[in-house]
C-alpha atoms as a PDB file:
ATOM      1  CA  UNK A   1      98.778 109.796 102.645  1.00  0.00           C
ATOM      2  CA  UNK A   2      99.694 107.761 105.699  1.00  0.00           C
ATOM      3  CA  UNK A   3     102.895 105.582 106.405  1.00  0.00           C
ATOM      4  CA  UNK A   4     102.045 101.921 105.177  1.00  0.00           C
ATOM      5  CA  UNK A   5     104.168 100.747 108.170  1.00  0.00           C
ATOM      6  CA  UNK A   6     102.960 102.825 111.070  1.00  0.00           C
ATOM      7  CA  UNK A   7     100.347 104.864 109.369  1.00  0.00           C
ATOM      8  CA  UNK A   8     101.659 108.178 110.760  1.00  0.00           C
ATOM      9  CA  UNK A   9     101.725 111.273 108.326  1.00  0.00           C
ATOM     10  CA  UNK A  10     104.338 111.458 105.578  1.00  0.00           C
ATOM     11  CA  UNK A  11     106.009 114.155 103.709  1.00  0.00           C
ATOM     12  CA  UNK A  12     106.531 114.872 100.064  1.00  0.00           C
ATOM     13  CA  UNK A  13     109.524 113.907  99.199  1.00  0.00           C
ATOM     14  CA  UNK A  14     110.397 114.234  95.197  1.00  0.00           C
ATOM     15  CA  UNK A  15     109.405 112.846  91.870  1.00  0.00           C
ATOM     16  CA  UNK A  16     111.131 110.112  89.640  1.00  0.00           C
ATOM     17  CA  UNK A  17     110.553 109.072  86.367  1.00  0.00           C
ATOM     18  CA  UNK A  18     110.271 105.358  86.174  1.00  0.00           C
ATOM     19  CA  UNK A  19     110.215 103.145  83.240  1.00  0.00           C
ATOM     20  CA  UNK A  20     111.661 106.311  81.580  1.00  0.00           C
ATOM     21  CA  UNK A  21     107.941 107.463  81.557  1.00  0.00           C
ATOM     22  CA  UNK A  22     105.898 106.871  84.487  1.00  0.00           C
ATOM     23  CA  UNK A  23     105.670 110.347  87.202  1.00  0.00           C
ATOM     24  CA  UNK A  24     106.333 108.599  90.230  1.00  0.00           C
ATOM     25  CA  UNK A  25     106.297 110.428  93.746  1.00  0.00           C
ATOM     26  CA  UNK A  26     108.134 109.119  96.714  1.00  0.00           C
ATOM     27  CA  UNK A  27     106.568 110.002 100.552  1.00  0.00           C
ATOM     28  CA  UNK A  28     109.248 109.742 103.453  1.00  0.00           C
ATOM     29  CA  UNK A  29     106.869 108.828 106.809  1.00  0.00           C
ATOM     30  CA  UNK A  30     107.795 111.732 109.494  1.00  0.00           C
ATOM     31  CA  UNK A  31     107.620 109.043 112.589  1.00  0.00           C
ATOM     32  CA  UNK A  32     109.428 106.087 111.127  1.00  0.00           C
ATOM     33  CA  UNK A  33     111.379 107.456 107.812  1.00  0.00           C
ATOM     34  CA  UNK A  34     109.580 104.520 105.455  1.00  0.00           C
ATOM     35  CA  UNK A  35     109.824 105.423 101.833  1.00  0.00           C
ATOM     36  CA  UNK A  36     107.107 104.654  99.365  1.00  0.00           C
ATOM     37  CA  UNK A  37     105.421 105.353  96.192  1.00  0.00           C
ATOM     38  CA  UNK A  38     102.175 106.872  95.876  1.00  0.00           C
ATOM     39  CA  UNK A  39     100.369 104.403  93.888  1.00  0.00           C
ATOM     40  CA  UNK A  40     102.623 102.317  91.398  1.00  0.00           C
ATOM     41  CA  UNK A  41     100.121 101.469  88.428  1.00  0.00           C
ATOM     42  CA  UNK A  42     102.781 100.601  86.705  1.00  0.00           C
ATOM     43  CA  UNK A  43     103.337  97.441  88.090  1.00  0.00           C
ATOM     44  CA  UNK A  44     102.237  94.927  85.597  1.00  0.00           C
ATOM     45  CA  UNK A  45     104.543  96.439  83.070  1.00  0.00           C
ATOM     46  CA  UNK A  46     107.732  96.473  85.760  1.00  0.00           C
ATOM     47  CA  UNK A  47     106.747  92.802  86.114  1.00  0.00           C
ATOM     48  CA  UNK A  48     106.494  91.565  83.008  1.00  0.00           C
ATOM     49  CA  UNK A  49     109.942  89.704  83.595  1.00  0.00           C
ATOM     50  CA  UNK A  50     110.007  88.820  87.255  1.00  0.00           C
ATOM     51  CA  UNK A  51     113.572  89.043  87.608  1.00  0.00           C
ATOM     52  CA  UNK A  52     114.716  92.516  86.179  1.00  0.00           C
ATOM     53  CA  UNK A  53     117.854  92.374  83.394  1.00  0.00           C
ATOM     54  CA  UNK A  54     119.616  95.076  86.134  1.00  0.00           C
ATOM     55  CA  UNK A  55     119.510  92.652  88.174  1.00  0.00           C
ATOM     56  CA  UNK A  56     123.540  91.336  87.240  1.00  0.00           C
ATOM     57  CA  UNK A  57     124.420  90.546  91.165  1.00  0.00           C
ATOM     58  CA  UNK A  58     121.422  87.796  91.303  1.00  0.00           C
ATOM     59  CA  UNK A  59     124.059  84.736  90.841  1.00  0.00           C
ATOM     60  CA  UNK A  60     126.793  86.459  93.044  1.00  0.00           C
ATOM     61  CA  UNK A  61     124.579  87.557  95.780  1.00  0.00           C
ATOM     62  CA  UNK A  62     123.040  83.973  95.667  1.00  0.00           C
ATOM     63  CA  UNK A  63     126.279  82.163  96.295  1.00  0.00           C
ATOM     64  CA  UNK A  64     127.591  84.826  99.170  1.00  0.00           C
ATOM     65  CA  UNK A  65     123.745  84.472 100.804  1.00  0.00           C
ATOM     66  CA  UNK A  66     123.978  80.446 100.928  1.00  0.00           C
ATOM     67  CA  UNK A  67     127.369  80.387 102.985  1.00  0.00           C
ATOM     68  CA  UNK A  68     126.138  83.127 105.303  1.00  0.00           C
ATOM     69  CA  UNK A  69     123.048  81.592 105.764  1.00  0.00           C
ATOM     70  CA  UNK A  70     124.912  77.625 106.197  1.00  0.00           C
ATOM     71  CA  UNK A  71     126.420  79.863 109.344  1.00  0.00           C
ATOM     72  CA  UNK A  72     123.538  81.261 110.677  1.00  0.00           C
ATOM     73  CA  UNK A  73     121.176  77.906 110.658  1.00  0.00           C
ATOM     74  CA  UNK A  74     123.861  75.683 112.060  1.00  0.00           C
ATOM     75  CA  UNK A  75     124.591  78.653 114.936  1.00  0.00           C
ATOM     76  CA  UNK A  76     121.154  79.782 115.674  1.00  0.00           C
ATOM     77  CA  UNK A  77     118.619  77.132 114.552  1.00  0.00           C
ATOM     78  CA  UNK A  78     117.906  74.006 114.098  1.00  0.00           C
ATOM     79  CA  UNK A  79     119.350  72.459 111.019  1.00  0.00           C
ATOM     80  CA  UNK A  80     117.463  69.197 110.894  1.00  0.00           C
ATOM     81  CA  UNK A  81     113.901  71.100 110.033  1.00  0.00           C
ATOM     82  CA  UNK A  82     112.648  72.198 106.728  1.00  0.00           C
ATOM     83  CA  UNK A  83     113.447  75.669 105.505  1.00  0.00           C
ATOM     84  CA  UNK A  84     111.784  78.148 102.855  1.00  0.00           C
ATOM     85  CA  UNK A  85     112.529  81.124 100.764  1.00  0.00           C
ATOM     86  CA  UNK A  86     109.934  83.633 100.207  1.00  0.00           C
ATOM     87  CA  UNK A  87     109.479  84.982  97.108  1.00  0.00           C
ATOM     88  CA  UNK A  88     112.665  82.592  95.918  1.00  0.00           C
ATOM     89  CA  UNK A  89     112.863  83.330  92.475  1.00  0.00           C
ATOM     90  CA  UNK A  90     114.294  81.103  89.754  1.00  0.00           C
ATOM     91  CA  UNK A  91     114.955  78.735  92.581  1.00  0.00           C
ATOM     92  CA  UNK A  92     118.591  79.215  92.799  1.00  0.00           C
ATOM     93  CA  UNK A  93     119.297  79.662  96.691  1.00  0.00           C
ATOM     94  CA  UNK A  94     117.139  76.220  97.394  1.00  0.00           C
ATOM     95  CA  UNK A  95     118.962  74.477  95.162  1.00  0.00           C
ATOM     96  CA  UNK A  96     122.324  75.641  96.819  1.00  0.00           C
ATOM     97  CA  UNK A  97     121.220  75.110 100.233  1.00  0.00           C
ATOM     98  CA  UNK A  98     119.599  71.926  99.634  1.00  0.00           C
ATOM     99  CA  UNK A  99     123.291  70.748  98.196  1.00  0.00           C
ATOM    100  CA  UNK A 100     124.834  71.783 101.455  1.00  0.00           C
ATOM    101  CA  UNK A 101     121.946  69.627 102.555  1.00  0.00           C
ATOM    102  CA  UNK A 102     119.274  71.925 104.118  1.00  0.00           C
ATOM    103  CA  UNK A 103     115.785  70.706 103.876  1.00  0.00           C
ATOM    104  CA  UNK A 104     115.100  73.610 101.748  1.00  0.00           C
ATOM    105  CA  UNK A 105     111.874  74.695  99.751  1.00  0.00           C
ATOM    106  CA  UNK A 106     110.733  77.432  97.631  1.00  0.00           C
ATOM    107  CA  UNK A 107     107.886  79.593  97.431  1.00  0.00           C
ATOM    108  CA  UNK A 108     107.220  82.197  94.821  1.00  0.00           C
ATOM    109  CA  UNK A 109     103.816  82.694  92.874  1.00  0.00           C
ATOM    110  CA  UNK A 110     105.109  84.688  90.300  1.00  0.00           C
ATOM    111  CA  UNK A 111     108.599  83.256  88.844  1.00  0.00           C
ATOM    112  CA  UNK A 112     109.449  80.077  87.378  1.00  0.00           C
ATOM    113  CA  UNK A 113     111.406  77.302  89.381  1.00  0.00           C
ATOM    114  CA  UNK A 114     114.223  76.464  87.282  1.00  0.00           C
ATOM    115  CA  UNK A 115     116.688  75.329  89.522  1.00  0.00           C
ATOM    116  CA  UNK A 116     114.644  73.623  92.164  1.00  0.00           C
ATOM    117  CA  UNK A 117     111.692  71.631  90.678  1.00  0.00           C
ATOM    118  CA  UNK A 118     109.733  69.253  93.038  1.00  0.00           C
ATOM    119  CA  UNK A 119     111.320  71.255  95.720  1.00  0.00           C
ATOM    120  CA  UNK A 120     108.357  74.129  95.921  1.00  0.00           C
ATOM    121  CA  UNK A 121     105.897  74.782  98.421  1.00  0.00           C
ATOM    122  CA  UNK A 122     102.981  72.687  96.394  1.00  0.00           C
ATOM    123  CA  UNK A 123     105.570  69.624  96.810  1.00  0.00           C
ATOM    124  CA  UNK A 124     104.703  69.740  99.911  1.00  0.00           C
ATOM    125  CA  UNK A 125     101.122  69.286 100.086  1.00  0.00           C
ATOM    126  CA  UNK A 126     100.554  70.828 103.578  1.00  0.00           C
ATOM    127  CA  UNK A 127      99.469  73.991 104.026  1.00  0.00           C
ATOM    128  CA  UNK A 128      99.897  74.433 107.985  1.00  0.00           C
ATOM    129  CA  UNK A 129     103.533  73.547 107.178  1.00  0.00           C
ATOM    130  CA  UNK A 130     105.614  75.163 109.903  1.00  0.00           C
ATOM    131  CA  UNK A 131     109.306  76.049 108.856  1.00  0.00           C
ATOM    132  CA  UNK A 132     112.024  76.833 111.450  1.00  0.00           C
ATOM    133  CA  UNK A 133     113.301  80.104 109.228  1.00  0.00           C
ATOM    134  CA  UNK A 134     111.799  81.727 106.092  1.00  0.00           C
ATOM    135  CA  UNK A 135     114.575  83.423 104.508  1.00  0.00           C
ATOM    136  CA  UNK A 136     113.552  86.241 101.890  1.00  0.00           C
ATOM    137  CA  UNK A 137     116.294  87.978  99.820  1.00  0.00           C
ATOM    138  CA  UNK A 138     115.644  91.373  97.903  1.00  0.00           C
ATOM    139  CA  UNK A 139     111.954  91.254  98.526  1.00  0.00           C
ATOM    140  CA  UNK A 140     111.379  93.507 101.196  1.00  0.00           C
ATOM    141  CA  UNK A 141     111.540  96.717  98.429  1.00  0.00           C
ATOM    142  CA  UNK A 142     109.023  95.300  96.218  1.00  0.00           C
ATOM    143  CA  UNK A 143     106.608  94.870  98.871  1.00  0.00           C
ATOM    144  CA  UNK A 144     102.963  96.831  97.979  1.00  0.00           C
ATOM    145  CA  UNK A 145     101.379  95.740 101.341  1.00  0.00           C
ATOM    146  CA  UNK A 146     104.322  95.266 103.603  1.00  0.00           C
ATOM    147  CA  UNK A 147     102.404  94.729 106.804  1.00  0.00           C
ATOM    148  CA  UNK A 148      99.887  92.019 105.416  1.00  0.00           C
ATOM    149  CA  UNK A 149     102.946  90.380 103.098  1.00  0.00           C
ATOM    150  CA  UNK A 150     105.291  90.004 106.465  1.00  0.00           C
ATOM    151  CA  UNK A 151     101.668  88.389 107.998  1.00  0.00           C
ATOM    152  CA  UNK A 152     101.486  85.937 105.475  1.00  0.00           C
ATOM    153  CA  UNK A 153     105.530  85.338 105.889  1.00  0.00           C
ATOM    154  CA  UNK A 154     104.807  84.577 109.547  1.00  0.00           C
ATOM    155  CA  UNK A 155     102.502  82.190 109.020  1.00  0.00           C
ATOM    156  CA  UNK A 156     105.315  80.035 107.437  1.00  0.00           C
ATOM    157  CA  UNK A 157     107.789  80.361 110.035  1.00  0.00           C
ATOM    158  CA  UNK A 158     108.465  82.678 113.493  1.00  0.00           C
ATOM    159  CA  UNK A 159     111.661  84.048 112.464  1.00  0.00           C
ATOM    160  CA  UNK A 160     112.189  85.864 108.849  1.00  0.00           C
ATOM    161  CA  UNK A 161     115.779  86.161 107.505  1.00  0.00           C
ATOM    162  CA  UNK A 162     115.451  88.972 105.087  1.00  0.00           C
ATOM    163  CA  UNK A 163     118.051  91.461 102.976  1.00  0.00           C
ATOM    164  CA  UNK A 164     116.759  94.838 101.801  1.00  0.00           C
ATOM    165  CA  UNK A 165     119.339  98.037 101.920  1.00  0.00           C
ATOM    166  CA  UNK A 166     118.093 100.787 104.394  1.00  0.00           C
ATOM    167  CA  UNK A 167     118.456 104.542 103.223  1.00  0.00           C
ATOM    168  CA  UNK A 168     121.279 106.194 103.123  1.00  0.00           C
ATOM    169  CA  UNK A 169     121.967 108.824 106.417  1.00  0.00           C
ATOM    170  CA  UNK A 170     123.312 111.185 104.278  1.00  0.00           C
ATOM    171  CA  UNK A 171     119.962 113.078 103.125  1.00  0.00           C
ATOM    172  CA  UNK A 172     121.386 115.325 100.996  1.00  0.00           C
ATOM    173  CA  UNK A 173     122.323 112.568  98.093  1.00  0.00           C
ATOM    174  CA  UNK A 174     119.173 110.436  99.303  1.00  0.00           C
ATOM    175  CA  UNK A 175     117.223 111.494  95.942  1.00  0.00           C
ATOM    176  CA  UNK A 176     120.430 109.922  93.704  1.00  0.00           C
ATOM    177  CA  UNK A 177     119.949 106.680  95.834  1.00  0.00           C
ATOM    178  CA  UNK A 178     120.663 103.866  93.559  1.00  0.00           C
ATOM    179  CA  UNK A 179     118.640 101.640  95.080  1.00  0.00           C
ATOM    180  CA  UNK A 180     115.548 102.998  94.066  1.00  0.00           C
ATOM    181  CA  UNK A 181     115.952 101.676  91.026  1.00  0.00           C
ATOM    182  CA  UNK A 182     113.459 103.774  88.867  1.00  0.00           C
ATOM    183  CA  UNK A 183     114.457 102.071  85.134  1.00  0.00           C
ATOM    184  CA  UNK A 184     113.135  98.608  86.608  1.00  0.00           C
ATOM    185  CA  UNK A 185     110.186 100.489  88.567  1.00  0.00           C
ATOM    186  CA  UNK A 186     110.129  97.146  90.615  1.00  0.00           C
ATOM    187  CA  UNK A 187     111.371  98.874  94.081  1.00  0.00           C
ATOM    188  CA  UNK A 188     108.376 100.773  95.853  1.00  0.00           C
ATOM    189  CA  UNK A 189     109.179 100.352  99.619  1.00  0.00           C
ATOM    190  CA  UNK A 190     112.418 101.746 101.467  1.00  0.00           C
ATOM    191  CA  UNK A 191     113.130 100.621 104.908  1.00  0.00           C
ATOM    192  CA  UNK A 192     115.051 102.462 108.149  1.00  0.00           C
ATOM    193  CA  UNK A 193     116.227 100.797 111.425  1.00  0.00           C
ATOM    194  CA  UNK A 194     113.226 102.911 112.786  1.00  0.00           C
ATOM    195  CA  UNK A 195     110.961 101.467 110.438  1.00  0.00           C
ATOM    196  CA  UNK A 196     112.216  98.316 110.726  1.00  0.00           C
ATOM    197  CA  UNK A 197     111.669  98.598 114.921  1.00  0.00           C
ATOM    198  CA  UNK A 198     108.436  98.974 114.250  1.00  0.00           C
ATOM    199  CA  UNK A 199     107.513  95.900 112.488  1.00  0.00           C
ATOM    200  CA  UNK A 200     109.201  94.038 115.323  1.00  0.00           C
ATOM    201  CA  UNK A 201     106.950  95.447 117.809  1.00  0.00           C
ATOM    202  CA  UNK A 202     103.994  94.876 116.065  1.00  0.00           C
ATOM    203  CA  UNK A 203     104.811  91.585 115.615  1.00  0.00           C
ATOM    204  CA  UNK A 204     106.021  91.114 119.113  1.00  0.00           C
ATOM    205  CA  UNK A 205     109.617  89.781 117.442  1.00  0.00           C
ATOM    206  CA  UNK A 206     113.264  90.500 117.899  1.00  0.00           C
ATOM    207  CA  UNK A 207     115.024  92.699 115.497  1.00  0.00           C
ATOM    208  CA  UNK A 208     118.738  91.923 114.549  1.00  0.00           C
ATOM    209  CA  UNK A 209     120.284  93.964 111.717  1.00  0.00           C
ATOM    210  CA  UNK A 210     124.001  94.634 110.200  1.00  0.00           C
ATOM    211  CA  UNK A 211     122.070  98.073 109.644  1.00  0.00           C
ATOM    212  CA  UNK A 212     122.678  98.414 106.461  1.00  0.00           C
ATOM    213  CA  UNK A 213     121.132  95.470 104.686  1.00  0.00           C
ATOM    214  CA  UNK A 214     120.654  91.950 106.602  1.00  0.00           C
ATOM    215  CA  UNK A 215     118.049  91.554 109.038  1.00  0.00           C
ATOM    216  CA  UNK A 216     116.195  89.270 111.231  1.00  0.00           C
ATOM    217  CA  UNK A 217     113.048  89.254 112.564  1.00  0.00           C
ATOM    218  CA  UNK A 218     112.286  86.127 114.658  1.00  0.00           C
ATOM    219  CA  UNK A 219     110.618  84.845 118.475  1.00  0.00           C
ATOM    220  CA  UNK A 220     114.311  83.763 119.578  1.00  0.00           C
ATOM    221  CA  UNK A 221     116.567  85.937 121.425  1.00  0.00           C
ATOM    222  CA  UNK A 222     119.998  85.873 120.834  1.00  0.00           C
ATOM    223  CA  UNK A 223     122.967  85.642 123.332  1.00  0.00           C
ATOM    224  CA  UNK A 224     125.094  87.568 120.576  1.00  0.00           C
ATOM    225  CA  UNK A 225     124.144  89.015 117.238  1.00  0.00           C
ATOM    226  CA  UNK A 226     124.216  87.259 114.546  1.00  0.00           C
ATOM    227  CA  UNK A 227     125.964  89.669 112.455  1.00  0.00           C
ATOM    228  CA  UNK A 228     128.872  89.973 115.038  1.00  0.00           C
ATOM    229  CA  UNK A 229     132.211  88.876 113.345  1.00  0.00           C
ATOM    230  CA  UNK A 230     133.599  86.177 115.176  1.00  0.00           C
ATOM    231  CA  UNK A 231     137.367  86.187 115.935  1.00  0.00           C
ATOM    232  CA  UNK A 232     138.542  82.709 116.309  1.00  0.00           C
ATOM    233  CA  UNK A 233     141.912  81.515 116.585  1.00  0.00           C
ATOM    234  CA  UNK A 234     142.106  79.673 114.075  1.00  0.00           C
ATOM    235  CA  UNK A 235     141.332  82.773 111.743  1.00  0.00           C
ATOM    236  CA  UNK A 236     144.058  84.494 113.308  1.00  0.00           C
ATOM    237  CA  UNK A 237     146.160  81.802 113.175  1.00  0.00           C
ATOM    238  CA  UNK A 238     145.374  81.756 109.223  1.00  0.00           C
ATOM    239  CA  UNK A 239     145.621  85.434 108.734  1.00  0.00           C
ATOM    240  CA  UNK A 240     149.508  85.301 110.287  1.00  0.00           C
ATOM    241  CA  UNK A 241     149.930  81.970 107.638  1.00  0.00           C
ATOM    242  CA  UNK A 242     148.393  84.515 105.051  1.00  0.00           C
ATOM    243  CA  UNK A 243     151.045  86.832 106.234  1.00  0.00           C
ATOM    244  CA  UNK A 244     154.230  84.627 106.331  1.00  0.00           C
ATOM    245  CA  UNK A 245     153.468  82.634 103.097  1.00  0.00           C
ATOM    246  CA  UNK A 246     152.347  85.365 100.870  1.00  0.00           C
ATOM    247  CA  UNK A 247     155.455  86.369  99.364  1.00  0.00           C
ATOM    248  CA  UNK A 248     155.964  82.533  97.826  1.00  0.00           C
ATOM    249  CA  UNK A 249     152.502  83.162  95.784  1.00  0.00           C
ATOM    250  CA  UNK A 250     153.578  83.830  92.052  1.00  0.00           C
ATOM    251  CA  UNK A 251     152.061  87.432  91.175  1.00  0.00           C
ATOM    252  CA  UNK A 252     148.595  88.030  90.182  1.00  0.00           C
ATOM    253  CA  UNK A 253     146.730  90.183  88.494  1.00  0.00           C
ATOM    254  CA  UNK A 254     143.523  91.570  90.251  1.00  0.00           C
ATOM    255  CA  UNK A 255     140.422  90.963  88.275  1.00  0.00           C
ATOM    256  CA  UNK A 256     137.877  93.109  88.605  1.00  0.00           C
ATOM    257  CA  UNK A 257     134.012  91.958  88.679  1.00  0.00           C
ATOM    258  CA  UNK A 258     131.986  93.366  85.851  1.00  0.00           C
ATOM    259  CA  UNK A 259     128.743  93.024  87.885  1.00  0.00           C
ATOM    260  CA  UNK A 260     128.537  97.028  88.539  1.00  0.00           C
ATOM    261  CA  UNK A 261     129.566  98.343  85.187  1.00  0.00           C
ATOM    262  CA  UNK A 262     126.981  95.607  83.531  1.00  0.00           C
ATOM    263  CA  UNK A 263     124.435  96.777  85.912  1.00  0.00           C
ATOM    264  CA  UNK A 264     125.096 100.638  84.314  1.00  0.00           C
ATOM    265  CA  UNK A 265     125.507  99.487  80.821  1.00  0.00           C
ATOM    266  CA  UNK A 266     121.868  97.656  81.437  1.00  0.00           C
ATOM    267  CA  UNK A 267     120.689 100.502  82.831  1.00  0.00           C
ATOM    268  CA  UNK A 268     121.668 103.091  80.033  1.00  0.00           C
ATOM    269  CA  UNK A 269     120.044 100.588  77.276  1.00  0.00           C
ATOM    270  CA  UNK A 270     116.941 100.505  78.964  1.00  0.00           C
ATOM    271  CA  UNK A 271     117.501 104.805  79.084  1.00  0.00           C
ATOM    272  CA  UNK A 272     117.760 104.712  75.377  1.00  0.00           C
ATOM    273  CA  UNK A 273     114.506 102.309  74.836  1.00  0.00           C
END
């Protein structure tokens, strides 16, 4: 079985049950370290909903990826073109962007647009439309065909925005990963920087990474990376106000998000089923 990235020989790695009753085994590539399943027939059932119930981040991680990516347009591209996210879902992150007023569009051929009807790809009517970034948010993992997906991705725009989370260093607890994800069997494909090097190349792109789970793929080159923080002064300036002022807040009490320990009670229904 060769690597699906860079078709070199891969390894036997371990089995999984997924869906609590599909054998699944995952092959680690010994040039480039991809991860994937040996063939996923269980596919239709995984995607019977196209956004998994374990899914409890999707509206957090939405909202965090629409002021990071506000940032990164206004920095690195040009913010007066049209935009598009691949594989966008219930339409949530177009609809956000296009109220920070982003000429943003969604594509996705197998969820329903809630949130951002008239405001798909078909709206458009033009199928050589060229977009100046194609973002792509928690995609990358559930890609069967990686190589001919990014194709068609690049045929939309030259530069691809895209999160996935790349494997852990630490081997020895890479079998517990939770990103694997076996009780939505939805996640097939796991990326490393190496991996991810690769598809630049073949591509002849630039790779920029926070190496652990943003990425960019795109023609440009960049003076700095995007994923540097930047260190202004007036963000020190408001860190020493943060500092002086603080002890005139009343008290508060920390709240703590529920999005993990929904996540695990999610997960242990779905155990039980």
């Amino acid at each position: 079985m060769n690597c699906k990235i860079c078709n070199n020989p891969t390894r036997f790695l371990f089995n999984k049950k997924v869906l609590n009753k599909y054998d699944a085994e995952y092959f680690q590539c010994e040039n480039c370290g991809f991860i994937q399943i040996k063939n996923p027939l269980w596919l239709n059932e995984a995607y019977k909903s196209a956004i998994s119930s374990l899914d409890t981040g999707l509206v957090a991680r939405n909202i965090w990826y629409s002021s990071f990516v506000e940032k990164i347009i206004i920095k690195y591209f040009n913010q007066n073109n049209k935009f598009i996210d691949y594989g966008g879902g219930y339409g949530l992150f177009v609809r956000l962007m296009r109220d920070k007023g982003f000429d943003y569009y969604r594509q996705d051929n197998y969820c329903q647009n809630l949130f951002a009807e008239s405001f798909d790809i078909q709206d458009l009517n033009n199928d050589n439309q060229k977009f100046e970034l194609l973002t792509a948010f928690e995609l990358f993992e559930h890609l069967e065909e990686p190589i001919s997906e990014i194709e068609k991705m690049l045929k939309f725009s030259d530069s691809i925005l895209f999160s996935t989370e790349l494997q852990l260093q630490n081997t020895e607890d890479l079998e517990n990963w939770w990103y694997f994800s076996p009780e939505s069997g939805q996640h097939i494909s796991f990326y490393t920087k190496e991996s991810l090097n690769f598809i630049a190349k073949k591509f002849n792109l630039n790779l920029s990474t926070n190496n652990k789970s943003i990425h960019i793929l795109t023609k440009k080159s960049f003076e700095t990376s995007p994923f540097e923080k930047e260190k202004t002064v007036i963000h020190i300036l408001r860190k020493i106000a943060k500092l002086i002022f603080s002890h005139l807040d009343a008290p508060k009490k920390e709240i703590k998000s529920l999005t993990q320990e929904d996540y695990e009670k999610i997960k242990q229904l779905k155990t039980k089923l």
